[in-house]
PDB file of N, CA and C in Angstrom:
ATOM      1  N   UNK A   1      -8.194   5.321 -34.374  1.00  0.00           N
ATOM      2  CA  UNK A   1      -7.305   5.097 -33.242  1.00  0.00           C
ATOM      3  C   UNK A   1      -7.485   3.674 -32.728  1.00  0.00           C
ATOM      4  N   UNK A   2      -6.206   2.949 -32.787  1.00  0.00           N
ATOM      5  CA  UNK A   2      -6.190   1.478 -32.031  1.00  0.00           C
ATOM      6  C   UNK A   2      -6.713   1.199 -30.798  1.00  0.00           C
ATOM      7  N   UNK A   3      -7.545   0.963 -30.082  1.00  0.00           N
ATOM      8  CA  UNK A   3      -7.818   0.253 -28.642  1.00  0.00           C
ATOM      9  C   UNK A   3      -7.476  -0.908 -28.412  1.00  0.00           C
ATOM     10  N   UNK A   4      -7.004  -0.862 -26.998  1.00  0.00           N
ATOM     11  CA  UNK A   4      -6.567  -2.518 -26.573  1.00  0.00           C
ATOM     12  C   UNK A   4      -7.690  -2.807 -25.252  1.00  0.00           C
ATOM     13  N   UNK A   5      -8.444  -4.094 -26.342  1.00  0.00           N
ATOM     14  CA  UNK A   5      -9.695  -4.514 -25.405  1.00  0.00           C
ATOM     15  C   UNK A   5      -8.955  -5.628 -24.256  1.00  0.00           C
ATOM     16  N   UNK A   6      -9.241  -5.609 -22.645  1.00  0.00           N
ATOM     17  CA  UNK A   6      -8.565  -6.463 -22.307  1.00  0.00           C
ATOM     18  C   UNK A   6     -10.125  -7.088 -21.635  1.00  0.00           C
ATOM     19  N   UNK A   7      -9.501  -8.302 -21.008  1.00  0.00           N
ATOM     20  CA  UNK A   7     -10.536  -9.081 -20.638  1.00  0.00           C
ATOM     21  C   UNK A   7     -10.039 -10.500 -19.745  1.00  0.00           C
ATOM     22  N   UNK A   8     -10.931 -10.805 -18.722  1.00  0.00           N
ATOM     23  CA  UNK A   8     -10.454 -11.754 -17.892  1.00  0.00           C
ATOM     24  C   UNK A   8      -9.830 -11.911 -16.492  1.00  0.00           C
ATOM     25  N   UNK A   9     -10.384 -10.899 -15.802  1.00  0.00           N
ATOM     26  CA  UNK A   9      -9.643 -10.452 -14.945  1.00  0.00           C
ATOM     27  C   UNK A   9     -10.875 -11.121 -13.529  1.00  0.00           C
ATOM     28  N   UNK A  10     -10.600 -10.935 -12.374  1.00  0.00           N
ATOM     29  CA  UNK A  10     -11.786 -11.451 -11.574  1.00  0.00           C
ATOM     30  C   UNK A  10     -11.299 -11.734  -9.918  1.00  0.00           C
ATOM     31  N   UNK A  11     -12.158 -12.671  -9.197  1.00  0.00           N
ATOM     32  CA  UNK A  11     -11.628 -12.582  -8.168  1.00  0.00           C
ATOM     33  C   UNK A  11     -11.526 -14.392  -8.020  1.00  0.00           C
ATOM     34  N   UNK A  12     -10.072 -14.529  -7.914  1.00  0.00           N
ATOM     35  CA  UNK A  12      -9.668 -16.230  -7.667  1.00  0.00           C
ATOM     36  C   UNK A  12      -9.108 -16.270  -6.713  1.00  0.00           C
ATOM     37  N   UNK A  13      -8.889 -18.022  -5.913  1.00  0.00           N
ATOM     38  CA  UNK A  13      -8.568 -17.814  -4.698  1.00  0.00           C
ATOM     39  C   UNK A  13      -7.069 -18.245  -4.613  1.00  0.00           C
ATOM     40  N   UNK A  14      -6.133 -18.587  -3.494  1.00  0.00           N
ATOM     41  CA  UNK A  14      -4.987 -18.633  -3.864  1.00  0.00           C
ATOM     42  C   UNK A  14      -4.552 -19.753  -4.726  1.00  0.00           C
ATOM     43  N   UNK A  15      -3.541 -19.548  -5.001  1.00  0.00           N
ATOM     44  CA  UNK A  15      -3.272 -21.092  -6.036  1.00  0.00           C
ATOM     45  C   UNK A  15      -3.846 -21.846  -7.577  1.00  0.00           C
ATOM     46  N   UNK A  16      -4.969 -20.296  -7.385  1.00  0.00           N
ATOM     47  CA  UNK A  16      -5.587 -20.562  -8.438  1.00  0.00           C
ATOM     48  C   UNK A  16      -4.863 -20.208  -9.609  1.00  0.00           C
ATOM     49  N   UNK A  17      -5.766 -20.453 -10.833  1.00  0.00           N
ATOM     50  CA  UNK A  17      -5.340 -19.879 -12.500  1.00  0.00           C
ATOM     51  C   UNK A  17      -6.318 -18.766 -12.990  1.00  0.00           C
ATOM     52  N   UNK A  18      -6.147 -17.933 -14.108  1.00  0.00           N
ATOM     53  CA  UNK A  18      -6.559 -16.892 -14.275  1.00  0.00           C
ATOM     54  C   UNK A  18      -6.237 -16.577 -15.925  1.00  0.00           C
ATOM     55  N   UNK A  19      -6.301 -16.200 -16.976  1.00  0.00           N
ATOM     56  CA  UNK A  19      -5.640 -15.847 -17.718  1.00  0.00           C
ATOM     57  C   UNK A  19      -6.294 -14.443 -18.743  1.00  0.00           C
ATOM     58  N   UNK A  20      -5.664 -13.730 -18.391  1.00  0.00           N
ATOM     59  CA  UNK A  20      -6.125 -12.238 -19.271  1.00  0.00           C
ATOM     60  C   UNK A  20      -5.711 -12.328 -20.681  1.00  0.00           C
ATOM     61  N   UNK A  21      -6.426 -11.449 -21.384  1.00  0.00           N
ATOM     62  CA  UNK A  21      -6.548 -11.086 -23.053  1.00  0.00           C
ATOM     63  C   UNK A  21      -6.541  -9.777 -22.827  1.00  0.00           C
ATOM     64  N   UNK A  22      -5.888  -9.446 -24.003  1.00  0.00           N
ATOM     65  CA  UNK A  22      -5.911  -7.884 -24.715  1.00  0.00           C
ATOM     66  C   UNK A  22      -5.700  -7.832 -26.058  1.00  0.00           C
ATOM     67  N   UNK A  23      -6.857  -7.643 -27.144  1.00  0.00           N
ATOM     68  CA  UNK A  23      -6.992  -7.838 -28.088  1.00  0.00           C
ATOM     69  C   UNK A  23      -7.133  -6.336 -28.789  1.00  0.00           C
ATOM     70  N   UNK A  24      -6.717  -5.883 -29.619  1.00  0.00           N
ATOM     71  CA  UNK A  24      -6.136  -4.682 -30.755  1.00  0.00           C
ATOM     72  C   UNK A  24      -7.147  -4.955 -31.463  1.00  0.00           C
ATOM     73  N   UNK A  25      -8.263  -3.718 -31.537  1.00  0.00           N
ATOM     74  CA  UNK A  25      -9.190  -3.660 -32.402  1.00  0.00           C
ATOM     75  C   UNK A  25      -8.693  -3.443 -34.110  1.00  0.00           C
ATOM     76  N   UNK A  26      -7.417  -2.840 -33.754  1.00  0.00           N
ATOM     77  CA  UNK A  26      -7.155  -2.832 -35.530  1.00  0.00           C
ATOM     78  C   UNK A  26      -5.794  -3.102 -35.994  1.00  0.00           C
ATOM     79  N   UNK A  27      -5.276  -2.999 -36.743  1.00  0.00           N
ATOM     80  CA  UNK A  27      -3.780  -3.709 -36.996  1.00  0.00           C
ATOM     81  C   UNK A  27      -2.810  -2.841 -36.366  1.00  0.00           C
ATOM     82  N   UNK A  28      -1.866  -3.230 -35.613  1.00  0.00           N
ATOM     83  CA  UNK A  28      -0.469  -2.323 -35.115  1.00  0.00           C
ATOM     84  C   UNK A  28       0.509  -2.987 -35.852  1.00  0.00           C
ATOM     85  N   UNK A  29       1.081  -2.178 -36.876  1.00  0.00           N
ATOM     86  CA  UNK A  29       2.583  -2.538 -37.414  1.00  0.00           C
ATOM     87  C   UNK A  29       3.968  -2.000 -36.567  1.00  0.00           C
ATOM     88  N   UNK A  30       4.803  -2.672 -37.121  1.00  0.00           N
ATOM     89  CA  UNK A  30       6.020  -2.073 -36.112  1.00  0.00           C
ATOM     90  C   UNK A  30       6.174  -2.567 -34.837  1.00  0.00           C
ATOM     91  N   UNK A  31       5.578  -3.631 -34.224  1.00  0.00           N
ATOM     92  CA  UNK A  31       5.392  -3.651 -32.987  1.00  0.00           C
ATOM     93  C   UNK A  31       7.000  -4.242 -32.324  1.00  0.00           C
ATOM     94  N   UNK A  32       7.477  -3.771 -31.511  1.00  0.00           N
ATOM     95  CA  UNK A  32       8.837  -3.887 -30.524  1.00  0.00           C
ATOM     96  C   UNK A  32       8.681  -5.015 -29.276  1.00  0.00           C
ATOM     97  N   UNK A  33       7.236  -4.411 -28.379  1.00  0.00           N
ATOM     98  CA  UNK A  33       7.009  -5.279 -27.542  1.00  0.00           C
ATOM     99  C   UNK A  33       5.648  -5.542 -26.935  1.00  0.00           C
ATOM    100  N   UNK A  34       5.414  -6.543 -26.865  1.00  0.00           N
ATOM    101  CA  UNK A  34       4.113  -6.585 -25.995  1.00  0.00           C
ATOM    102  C   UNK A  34       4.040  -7.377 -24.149  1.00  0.00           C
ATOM    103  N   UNK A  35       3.246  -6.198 -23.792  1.00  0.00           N
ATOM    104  CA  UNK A  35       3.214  -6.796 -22.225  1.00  0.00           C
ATOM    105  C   UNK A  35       2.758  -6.303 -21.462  1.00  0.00           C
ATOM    106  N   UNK A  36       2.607  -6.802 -19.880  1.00  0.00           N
ATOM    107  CA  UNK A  36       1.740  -6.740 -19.018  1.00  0.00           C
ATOM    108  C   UNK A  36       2.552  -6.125 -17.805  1.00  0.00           C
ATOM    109  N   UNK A  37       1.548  -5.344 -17.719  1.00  0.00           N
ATOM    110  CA  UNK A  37       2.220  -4.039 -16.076  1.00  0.00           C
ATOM    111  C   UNK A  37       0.891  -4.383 -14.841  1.00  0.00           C
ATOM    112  N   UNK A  38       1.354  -4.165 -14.032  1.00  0.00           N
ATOM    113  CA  UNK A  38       0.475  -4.399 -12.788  1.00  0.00           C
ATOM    114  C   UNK A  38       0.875  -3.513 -11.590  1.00  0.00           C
ATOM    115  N   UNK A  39      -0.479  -2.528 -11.373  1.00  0.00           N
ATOM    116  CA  UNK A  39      -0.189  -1.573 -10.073  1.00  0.00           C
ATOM    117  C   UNK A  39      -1.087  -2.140  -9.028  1.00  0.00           C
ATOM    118  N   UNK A  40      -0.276  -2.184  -8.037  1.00  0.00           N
ATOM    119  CA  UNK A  40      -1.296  -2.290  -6.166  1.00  0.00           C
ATOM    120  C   UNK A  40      -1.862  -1.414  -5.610  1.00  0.00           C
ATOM    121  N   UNK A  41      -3.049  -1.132  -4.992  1.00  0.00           N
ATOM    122  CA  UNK A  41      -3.024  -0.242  -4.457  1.00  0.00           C
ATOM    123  C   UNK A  41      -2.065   0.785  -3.486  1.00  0.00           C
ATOM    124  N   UNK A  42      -1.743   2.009  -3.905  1.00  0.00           N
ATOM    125  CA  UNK A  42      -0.580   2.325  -3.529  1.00  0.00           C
ATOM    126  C   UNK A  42       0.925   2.520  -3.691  1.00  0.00           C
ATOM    127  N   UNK A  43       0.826   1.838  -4.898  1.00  0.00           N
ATOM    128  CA  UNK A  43       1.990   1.020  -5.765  1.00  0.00           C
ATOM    129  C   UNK A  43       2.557   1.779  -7.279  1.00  0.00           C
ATOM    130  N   UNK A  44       3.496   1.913  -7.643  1.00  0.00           N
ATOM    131  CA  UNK A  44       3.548   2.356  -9.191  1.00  0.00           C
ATOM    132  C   UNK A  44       3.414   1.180 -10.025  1.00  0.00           C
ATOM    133  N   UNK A  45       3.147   1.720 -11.179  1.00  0.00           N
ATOM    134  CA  UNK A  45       2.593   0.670 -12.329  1.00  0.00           C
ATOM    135  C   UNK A  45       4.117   0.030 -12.430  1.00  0.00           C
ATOM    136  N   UNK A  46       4.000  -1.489 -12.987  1.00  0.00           N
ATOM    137  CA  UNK A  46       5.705  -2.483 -12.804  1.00  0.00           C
ATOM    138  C   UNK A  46       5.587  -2.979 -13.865  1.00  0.00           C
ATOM    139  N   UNK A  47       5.977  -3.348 -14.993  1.00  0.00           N
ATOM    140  CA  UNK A  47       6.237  -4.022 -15.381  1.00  0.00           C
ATOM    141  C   UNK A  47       5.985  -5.997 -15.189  1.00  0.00           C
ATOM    142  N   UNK A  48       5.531  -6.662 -15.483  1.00  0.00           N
ATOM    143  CA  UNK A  48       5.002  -8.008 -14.765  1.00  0.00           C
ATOM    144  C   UNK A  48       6.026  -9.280 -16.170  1.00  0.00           C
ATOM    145  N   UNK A  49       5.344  -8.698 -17.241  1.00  0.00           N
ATOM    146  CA  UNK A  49       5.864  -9.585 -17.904  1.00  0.00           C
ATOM    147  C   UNK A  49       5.969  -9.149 -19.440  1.00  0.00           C
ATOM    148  N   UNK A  50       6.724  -9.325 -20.229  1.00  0.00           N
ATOM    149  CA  UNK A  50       7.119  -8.831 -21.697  1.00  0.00           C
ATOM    150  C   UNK A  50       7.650  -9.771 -22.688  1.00  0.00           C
ATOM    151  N   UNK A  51       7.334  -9.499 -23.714  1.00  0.00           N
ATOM    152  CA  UNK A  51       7.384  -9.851 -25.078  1.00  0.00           C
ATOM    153  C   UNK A  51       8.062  -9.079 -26.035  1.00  0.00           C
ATOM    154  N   UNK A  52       9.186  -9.418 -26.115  1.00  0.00           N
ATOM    155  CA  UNK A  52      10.477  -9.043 -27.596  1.00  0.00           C
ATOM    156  C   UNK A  52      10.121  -9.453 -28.452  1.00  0.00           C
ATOM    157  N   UNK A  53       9.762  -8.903 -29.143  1.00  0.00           N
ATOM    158  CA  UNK A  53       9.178  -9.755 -30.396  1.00  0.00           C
ATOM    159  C   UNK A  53      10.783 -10.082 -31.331  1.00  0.00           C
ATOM    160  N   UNK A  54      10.768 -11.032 -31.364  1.00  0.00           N
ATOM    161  CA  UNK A  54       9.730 -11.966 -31.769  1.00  0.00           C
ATOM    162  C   UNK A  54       9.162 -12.693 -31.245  1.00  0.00           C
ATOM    163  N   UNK A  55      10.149 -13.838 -30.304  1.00  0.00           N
ATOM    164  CA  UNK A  55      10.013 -14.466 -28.618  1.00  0.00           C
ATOM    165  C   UNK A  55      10.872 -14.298 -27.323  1.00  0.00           C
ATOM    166  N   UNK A  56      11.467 -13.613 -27.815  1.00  0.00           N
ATOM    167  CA  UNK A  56      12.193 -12.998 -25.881  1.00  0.00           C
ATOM    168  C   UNK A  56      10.943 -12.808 -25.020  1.00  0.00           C
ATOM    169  N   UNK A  57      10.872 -13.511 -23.900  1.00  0.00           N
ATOM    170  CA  UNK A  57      10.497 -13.039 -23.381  1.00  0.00           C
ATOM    171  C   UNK A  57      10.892 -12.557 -21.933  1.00  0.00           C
ATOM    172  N   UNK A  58      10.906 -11.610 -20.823  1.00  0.00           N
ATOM    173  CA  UNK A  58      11.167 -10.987 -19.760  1.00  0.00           C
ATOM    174  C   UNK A  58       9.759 -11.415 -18.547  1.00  0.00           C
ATOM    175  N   UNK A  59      10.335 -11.685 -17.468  1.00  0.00           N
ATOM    176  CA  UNK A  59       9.712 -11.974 -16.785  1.00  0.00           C
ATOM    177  C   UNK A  59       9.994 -10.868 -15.004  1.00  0.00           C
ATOM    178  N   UNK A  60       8.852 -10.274 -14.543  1.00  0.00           N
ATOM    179  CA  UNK A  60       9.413  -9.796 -12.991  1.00  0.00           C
ATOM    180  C   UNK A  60       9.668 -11.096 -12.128  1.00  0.00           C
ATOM    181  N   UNK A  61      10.657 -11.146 -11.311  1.00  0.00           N
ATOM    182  CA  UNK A  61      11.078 -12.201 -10.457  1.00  0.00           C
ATOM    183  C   UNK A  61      10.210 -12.878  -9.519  1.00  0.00           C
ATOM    184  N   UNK A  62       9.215 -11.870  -9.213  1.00  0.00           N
ATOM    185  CA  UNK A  62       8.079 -12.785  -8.232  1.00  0.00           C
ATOM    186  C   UNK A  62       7.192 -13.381  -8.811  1.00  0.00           C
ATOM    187  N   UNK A  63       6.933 -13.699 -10.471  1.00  0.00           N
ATOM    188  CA  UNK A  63       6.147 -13.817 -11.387  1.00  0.00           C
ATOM    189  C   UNK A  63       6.770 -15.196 -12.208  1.00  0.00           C
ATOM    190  N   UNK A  64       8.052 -14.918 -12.022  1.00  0.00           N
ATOM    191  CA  UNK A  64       9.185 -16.118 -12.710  1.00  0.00           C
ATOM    192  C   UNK A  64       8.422 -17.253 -12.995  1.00  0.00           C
ATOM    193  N   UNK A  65       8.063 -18.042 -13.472  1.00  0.00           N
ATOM    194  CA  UNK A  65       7.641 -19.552 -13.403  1.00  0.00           C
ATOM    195  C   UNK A  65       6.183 -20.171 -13.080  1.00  0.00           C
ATOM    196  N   UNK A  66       5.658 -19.109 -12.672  1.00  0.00           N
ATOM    197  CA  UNK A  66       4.419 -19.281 -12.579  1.00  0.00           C
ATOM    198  C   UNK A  66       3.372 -18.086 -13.950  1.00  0.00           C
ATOM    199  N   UNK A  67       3.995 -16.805 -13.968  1.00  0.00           N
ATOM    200  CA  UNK A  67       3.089 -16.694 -15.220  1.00  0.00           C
ATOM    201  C   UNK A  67       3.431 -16.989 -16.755  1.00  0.00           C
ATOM    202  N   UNK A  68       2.816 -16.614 -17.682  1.00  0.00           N
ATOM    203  CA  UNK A  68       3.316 -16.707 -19.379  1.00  0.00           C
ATOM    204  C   UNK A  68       2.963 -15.581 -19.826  1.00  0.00           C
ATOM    205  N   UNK A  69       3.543 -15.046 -20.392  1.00  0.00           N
ATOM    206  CA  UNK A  69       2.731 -14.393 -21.631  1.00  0.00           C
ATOM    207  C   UNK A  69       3.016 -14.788 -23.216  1.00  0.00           C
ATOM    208  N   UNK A  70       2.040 -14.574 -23.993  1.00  0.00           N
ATOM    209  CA  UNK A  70       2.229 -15.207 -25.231  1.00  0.00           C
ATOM    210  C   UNK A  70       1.370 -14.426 -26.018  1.00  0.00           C
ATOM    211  N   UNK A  71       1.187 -14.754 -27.406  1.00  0.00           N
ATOM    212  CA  UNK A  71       0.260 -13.574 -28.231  1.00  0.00           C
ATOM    213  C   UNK A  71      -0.267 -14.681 -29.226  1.00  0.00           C
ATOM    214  N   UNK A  72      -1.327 -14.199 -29.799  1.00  0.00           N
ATOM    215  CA  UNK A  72      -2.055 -14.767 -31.324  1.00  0.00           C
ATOM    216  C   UNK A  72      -1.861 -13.857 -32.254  1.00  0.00           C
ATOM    217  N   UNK A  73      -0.688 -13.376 -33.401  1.00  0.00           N
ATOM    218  CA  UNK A  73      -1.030 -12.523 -34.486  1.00  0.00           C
ATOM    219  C   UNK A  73      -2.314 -12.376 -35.108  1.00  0.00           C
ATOM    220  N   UNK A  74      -2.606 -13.686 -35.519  1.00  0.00           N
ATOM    221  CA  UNK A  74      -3.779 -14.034 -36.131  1.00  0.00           C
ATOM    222  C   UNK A  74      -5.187 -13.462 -35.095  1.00  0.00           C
ATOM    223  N   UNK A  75      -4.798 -12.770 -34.146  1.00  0.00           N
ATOM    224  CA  UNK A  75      -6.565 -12.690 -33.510  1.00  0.00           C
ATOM    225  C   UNK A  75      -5.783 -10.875 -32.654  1.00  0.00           C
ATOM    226  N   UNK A  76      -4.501 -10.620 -32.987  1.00  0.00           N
ATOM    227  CA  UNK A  76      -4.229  -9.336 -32.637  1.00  0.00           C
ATOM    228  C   UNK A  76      -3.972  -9.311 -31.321  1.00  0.00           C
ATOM    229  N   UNK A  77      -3.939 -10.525 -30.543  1.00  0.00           N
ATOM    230  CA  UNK A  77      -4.070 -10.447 -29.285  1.00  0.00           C
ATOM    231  C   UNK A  77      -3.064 -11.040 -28.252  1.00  0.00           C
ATOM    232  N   UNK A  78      -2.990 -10.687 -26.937  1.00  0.00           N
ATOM    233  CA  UNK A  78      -1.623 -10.830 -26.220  1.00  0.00           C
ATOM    234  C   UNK A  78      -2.281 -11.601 -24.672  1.00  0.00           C
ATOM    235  N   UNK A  79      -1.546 -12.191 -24.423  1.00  0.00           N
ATOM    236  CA  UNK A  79      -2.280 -13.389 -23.172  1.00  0.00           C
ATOM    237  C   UNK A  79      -1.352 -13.584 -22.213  1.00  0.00           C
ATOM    238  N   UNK A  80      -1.950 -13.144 -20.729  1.00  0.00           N
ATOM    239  CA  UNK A  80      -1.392 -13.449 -19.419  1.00  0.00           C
ATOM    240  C   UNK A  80      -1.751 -14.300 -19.277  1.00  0.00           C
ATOM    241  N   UNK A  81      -0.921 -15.677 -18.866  1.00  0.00           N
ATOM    242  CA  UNK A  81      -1.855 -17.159 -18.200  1.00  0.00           C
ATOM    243  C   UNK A  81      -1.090 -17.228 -16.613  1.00  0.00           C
ATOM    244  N   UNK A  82      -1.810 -16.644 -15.799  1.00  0.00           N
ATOM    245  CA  UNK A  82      -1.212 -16.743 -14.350  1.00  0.00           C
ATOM    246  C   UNK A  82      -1.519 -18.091 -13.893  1.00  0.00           C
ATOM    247  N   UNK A  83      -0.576 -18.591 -13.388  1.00  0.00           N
ATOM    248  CA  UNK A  83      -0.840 -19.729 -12.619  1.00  0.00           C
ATOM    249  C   UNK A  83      -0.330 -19.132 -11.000  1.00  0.00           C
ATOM    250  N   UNK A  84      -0.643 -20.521  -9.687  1.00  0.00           N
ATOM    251  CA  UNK A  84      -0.421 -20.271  -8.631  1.00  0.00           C
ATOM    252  C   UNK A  84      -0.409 -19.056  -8.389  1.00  0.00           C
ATOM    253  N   UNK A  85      -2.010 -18.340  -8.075  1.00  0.00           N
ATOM    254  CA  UNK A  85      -2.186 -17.105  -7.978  1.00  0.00           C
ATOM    255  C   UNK A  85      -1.468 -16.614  -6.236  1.00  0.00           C
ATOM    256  N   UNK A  86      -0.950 -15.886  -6.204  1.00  0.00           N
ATOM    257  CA  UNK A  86      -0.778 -15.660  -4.243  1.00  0.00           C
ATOM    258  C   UNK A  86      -1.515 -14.085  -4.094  1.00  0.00           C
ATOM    259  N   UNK A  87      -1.741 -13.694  -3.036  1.00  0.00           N
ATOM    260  CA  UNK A  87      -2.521 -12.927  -2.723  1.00  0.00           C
ATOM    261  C   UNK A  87      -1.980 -11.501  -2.962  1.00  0.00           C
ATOM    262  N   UNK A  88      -0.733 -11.424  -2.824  1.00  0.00           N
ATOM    263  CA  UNK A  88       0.458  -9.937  -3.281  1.00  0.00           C
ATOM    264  C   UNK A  88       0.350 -10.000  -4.756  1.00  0.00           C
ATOM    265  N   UNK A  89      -0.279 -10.875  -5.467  1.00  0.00           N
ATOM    266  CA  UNK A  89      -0.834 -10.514  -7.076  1.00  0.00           C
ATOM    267  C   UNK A  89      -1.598  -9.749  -7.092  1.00  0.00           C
ATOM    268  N   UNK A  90      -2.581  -9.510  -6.537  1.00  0.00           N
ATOM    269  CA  UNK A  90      -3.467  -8.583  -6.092  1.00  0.00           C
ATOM    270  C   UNK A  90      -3.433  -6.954  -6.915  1.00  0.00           C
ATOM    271  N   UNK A  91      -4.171  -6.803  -7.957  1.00  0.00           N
ATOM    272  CA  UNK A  91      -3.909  -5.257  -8.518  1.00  0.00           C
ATOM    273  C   UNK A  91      -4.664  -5.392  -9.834  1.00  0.00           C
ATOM    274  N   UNK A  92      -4.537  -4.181 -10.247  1.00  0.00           N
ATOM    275  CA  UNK A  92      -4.629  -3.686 -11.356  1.00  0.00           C
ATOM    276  C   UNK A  92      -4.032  -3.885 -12.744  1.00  0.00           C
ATOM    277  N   UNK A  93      -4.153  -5.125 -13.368  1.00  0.00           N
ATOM    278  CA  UNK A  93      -3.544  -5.544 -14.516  1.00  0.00           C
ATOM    279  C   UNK A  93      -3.497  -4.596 -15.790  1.00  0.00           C
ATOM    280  N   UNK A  94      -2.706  -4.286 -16.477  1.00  0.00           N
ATOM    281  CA  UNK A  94      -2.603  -3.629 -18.014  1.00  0.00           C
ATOM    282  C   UNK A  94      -2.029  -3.886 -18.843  1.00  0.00           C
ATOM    283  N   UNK A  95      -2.611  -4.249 -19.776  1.00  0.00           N
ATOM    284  CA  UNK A  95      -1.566  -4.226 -20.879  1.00  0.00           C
ATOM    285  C   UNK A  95      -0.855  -3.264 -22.064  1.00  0.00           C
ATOM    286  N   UNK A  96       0.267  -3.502 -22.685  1.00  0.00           N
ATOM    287  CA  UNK A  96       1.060  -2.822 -23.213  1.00  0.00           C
ATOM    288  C   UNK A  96       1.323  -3.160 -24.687  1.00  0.00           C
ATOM    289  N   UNK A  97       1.115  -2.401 -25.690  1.00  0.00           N
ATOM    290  CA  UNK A  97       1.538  -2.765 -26.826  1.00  0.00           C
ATOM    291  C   UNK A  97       2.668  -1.745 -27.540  1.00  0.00           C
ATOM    292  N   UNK A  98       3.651  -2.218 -27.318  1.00  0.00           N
ATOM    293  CA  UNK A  98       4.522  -0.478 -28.200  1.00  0.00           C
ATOM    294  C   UNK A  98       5.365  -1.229 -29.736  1.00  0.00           C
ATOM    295  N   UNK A  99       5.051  -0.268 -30.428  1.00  0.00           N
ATOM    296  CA  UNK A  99       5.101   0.183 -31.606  1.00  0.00           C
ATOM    297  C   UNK A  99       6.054   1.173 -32.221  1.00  0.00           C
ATOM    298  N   UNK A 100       7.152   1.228 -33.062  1.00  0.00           N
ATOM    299  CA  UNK A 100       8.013   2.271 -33.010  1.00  0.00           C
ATOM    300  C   UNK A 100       7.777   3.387 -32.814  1.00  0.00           C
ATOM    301  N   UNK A 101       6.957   3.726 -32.889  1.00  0.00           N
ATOM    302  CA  UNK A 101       5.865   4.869 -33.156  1.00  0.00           C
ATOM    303  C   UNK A 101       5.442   5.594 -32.507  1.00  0.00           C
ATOM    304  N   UNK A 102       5.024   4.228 -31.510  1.00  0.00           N
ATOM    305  CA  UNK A 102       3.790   4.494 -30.361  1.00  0.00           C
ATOM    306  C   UNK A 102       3.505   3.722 -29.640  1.00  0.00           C
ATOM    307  N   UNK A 103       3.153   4.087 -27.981  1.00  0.00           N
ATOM    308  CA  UNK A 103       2.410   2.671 -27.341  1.00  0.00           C
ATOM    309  C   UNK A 103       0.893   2.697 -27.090  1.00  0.00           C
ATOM    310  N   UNK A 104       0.587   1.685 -26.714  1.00  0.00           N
ATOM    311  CA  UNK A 104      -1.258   1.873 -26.742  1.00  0.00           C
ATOM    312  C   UNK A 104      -0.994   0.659 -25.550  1.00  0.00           C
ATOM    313  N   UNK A 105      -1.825   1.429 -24.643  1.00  0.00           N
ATOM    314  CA  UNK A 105      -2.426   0.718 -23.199  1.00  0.00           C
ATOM    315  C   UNK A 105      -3.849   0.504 -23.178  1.00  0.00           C
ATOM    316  N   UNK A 106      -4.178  -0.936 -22.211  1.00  0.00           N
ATOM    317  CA  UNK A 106      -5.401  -1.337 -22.353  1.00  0.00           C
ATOM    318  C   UNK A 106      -5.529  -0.429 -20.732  1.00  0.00           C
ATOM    319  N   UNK A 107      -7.152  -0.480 -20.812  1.00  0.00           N
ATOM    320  CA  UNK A 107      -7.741   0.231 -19.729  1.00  0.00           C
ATOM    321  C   UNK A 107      -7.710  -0.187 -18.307  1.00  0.00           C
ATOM    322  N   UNK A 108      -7.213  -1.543 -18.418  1.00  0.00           N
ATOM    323  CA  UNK A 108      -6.828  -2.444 -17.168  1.00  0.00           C
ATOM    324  C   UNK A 108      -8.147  -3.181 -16.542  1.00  0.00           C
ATOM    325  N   UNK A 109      -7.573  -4.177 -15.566  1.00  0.00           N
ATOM    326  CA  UNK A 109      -8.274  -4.970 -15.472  1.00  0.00           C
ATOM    327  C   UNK A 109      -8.400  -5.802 -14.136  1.00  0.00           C
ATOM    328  N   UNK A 110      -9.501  -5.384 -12.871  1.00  0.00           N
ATOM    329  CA  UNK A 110      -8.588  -6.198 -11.586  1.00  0.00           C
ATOM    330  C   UNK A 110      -8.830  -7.597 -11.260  1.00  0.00           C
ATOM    331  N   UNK A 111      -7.687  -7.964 -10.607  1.00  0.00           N
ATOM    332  CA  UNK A 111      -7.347  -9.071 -10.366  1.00  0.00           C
ATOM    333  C   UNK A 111      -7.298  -9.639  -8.983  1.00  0.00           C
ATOM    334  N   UNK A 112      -8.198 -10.166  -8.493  1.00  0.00           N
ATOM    335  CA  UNK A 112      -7.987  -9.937  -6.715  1.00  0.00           C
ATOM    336  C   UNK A 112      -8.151 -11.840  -6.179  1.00  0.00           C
ATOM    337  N   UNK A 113      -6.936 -11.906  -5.586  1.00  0.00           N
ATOM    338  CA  UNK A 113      -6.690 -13.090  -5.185  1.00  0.00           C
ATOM    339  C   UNK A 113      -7.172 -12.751  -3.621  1.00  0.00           C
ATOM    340  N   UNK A 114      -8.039 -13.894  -3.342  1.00  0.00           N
ATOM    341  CA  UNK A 114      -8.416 -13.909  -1.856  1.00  0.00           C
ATOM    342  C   UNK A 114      -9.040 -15.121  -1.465  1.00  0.00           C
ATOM    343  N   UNK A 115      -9.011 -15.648  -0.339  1.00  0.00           N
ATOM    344  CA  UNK A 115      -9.668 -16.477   0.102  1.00  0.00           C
ATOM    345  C   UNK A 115     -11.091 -16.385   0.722  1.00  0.00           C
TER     346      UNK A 115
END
């Protein structure tokens, strides 16, 4: 069974940078999309940012221009680079890998912007 290791998550202050990994311990073929969901406390899990493979990518509107996501085939792995962190970033990061098949979620990861 595939796991998605994620990593990078922490506590930065506003304005800061940050950038998460989620790396696929073993090969996923088929893959449709890869991407990143984020719940608040209190909050349902959202959608943050996505990957069409091949390069479409989808962005949530409060996220627009300040984050990326991008991937390494070669290392299996999928990358949030947040910039200008603000404090309503604040949550529970996850990532998403789906597969025609199937999706596989990483275990998540928090992210707490504060001063």
């Amino acid at each position: 069974q595939v796991q998605l290791v994620q990593s990078g998550g922490g506590l930065v202050q506003p304005g800061g940078s940050l950038r998460l990994s989620c790396t696929a311990s073993g090969s996923i073929v088929d893959i449709v999309t890869m991407g990143w969901y984020r719940q608040a406390p209190g909050q349902e899990r959202a959608s943050v940012a996505l990957l069409i493979l091949p390069e479409t990518t989808q962005y949530e509107a409060s996220v627009q221009g300040r984050f990326t996501v991008s991937r390494d085939n070669a290392k299996n792995t999928v990358y949030l680079q947040m910039n200008e962190l603000k404090p309503e970033d604040t949550a529970d990061y996850y990532c998403k890998i789906r597969a025609v098949d199937m999706g596989y979620w990483g275990k998540g990861t928090l992210v707490t912007v504060s001063s």
